[in-house]
N, C-alpha and C. Protein backbone atom coordinates (compact mmCIF):
# COMPACT_ATOMS: atom_id res chain seq x y z
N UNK A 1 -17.68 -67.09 -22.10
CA UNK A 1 -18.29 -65.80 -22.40
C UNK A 1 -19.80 -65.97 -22.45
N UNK A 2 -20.32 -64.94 -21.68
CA UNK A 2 -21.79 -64.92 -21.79
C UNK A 2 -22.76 -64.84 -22.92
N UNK A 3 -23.49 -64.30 -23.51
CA UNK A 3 -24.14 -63.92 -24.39
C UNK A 3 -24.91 -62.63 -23.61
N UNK A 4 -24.67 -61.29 -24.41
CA UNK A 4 -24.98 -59.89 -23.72
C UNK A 4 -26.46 -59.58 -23.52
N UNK A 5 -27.07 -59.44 -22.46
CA UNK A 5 -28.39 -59.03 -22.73
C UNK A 5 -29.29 -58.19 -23.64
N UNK A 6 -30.31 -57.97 -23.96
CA UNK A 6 -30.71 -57.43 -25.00
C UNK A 6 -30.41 -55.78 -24.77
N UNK A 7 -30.42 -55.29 -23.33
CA UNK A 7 -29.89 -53.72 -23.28
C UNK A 7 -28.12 -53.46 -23.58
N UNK A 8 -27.40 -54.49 -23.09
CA UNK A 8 -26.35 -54.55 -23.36
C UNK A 8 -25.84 -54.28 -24.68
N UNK A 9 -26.71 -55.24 -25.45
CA UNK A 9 -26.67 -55.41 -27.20
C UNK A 9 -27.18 -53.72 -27.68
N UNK A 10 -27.77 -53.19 -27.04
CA UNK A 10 -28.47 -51.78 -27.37
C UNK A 10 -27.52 -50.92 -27.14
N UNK A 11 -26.97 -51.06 -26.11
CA UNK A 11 -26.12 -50.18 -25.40
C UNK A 11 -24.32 -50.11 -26.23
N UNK A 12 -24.12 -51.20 -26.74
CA UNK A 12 -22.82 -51.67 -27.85
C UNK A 12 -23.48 -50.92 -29.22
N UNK A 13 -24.87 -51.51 -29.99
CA UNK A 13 -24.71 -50.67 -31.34
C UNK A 13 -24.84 -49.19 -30.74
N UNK A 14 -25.68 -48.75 -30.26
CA UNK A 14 -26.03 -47.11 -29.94
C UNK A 14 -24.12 -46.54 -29.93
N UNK A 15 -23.29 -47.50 -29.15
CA UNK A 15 -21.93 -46.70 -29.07
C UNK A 15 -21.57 -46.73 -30.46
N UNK A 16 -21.65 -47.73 -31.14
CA UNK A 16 -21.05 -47.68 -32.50
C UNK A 16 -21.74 -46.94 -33.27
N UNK A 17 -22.97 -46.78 -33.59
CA UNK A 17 -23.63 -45.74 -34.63
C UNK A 17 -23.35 -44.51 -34.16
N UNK A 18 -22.80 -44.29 -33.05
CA UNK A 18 -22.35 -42.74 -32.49
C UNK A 18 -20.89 -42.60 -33.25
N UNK A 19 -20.29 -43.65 -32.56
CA UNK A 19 -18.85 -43.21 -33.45
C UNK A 19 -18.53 -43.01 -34.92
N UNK A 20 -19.65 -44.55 -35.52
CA UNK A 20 -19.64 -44.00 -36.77
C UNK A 20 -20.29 -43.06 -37.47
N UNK A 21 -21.00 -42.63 -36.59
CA UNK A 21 -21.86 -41.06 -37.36
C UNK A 21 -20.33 -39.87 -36.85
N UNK A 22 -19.83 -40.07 -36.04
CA UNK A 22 -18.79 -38.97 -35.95
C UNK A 22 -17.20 -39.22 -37.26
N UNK A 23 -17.31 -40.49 -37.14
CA UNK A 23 -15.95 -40.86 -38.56
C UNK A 23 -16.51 -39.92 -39.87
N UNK A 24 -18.54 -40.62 -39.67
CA UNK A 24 -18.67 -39.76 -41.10
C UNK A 24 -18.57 -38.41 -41.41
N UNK A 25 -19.24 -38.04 -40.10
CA UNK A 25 -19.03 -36.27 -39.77
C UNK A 25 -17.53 -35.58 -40.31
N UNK A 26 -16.43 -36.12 -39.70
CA UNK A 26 -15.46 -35.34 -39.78
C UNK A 26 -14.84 -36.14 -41.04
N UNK A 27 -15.36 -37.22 -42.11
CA UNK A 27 -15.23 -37.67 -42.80
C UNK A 27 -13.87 -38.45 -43.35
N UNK A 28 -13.57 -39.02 -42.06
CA UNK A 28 -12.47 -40.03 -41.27
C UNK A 28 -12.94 -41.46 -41.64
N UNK A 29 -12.37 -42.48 -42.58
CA UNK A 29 -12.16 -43.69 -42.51
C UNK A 29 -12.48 -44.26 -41.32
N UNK A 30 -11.33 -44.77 -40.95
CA UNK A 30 -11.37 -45.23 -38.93
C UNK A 30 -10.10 -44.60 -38.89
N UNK A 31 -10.19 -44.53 -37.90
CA UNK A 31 -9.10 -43.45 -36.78
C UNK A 31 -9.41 -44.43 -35.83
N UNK A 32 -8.28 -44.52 -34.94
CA UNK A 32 -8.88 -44.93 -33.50
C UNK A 32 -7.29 -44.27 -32.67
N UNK A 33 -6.98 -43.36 -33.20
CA UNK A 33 -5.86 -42.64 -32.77
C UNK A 33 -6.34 -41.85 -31.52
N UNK A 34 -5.76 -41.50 -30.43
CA UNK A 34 -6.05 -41.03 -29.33
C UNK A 34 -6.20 -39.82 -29.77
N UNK A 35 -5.95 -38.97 -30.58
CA UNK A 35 -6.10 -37.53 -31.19
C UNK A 35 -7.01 -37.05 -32.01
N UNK A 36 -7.84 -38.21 -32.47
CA UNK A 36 -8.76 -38.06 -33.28
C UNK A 36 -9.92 -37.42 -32.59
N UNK A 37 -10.34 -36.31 -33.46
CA UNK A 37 -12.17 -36.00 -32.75
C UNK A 37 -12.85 -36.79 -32.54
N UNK A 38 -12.72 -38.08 -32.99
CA UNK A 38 -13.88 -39.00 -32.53
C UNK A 38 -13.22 -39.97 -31.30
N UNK A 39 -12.43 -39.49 -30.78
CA UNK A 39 -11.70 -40.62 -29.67
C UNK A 39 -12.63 -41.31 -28.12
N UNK A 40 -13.17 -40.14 -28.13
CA UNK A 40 -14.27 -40.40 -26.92
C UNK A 40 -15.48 -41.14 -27.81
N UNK A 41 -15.91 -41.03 -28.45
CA UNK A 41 -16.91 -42.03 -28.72
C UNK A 41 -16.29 -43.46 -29.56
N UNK A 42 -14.72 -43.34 -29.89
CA UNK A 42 -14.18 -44.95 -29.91
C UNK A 42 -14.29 -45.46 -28.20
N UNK A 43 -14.19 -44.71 -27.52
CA UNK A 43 -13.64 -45.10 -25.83
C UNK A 43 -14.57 -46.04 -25.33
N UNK A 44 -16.00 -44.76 -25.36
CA UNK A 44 -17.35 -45.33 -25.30
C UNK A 44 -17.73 -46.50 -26.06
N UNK A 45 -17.36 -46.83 -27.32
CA UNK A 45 -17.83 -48.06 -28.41
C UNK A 45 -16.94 -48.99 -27.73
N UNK A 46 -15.52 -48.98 -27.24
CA UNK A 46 -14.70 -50.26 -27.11
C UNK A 46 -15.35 -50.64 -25.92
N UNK A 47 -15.51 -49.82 -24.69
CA UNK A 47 -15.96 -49.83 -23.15
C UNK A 47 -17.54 -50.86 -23.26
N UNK A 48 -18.09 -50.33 -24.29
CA UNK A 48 -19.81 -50.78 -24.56
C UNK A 48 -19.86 -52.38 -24.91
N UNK A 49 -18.89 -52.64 -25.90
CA UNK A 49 -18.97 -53.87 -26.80
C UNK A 49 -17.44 -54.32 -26.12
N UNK A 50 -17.77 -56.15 -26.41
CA UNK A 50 -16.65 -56.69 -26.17
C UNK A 50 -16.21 -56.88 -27.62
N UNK A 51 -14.66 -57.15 -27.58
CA UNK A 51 -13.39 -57.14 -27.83
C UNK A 51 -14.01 -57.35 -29.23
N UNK A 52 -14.39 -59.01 -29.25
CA UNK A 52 -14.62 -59.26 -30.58
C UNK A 52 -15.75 -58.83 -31.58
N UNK A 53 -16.61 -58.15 -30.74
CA UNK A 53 -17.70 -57.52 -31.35
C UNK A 53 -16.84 -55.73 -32.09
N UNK A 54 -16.49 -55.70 -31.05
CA UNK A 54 -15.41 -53.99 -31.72
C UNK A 54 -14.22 -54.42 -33.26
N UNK A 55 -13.79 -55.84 -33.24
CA UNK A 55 -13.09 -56.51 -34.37
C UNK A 55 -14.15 -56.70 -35.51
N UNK A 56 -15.02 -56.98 -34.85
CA UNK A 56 -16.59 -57.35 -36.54
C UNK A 56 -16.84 -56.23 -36.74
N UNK A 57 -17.35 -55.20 -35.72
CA UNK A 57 -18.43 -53.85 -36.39
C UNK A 57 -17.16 -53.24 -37.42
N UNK A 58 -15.36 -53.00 -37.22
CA UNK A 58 -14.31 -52.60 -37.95
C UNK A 58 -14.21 -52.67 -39.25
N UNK A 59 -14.25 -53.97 -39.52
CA UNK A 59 -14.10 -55.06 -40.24
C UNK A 59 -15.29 -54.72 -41.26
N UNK A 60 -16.24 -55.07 -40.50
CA UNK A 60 -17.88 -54.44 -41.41
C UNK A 60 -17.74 -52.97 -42.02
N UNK A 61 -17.09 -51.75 -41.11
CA UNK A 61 -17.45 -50.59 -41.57
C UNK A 61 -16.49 -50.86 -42.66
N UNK A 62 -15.12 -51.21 -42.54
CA UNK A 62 -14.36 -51.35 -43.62
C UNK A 62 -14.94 -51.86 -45.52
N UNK A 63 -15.72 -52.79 -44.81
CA UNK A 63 -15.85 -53.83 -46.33
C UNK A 63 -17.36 -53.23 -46.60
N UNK A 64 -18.52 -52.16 -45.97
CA UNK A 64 -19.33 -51.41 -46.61
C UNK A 64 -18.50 -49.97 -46.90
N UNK A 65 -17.71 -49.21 -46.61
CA UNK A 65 -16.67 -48.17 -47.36
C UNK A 65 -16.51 -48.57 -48.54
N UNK A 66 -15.76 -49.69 -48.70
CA UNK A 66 -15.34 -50.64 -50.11
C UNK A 66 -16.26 -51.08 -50.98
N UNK A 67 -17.44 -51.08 -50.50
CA UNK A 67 -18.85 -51.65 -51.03
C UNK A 67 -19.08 -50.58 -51.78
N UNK A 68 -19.01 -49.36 -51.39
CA UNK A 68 -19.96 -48.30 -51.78
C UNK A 68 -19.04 -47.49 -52.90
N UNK A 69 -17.85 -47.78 -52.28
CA UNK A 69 -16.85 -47.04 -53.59
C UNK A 69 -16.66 -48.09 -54.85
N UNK A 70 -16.93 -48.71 -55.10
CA UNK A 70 -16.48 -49.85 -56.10
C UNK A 70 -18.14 -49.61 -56.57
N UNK A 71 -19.48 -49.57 -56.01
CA UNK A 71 -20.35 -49.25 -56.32
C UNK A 71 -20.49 -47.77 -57.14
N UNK A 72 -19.89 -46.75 -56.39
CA UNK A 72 -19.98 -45.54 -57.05
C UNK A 72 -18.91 -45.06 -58.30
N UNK A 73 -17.93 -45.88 -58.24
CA UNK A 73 -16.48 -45.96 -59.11
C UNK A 73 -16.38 -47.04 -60.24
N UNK A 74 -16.95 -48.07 -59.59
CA UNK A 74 -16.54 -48.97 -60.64
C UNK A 74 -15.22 -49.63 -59.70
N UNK A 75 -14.68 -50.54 -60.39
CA UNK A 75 -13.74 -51.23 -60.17
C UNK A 75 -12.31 -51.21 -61.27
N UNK A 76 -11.58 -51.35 -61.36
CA UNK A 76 -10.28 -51.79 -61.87
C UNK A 76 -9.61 -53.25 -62.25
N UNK A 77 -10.06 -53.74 -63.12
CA UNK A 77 -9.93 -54.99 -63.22
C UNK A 77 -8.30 -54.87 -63.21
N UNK A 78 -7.94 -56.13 -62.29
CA UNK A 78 -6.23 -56.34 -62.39
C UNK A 78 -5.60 -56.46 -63.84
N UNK A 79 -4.65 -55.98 -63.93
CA UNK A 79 -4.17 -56.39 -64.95
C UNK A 79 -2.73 -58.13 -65.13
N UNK A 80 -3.82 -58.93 -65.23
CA UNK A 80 -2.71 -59.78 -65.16
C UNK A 80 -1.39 -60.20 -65.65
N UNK A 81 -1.44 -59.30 -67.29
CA UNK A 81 0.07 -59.22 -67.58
C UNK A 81 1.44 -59.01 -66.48
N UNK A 82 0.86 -57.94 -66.19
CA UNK A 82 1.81 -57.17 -65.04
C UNK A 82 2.31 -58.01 -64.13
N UNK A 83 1.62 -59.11 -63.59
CA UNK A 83 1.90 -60.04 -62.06
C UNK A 83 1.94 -61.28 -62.59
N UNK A 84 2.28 -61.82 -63.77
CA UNK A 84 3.49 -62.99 -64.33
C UNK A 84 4.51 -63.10 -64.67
């Protein structure tokens, strides 16, 4: 595998900050369901970026979602009674 040129690299985030400005819009987690309003700009983000770059940016949007709610919520400490 190559390493993507610097327009290439432009051309992969620009697809992803599109899609994820549309998840936030219609205020969708991830979808990547063919029915989803944002399906054409997943099409465009998978088409833009390779495979494993579309597995990290996921992965990332996932664990800043989680970032920000545990930030705005607080957390739940386990209760370890329960799971001995």
């Amino acid at each position: 595998m190559s390493f993507p040129t610097k327009e290439e690299r432009a051309l992969c985030w620009g697809a992803r900050d599109k899609f994820w400005a549309c998840l936030d819009q219609h205020k969708i987690e991830n979808d990547t369901s063919k029915d989803s309003p944002c399906a054409q700009f997943r099409k465009m983000y998978e088409q833009s970026c390779s495979a494993q770059w579309v597995k990290h940016f996921d992965r990332r949007r996932s664990y800043l979602q989680f970032k920000e709610k545990v930030e705005k919520h607080g957390y739940e400490p386990l209760n370890e009674e329960k799971y001995k």
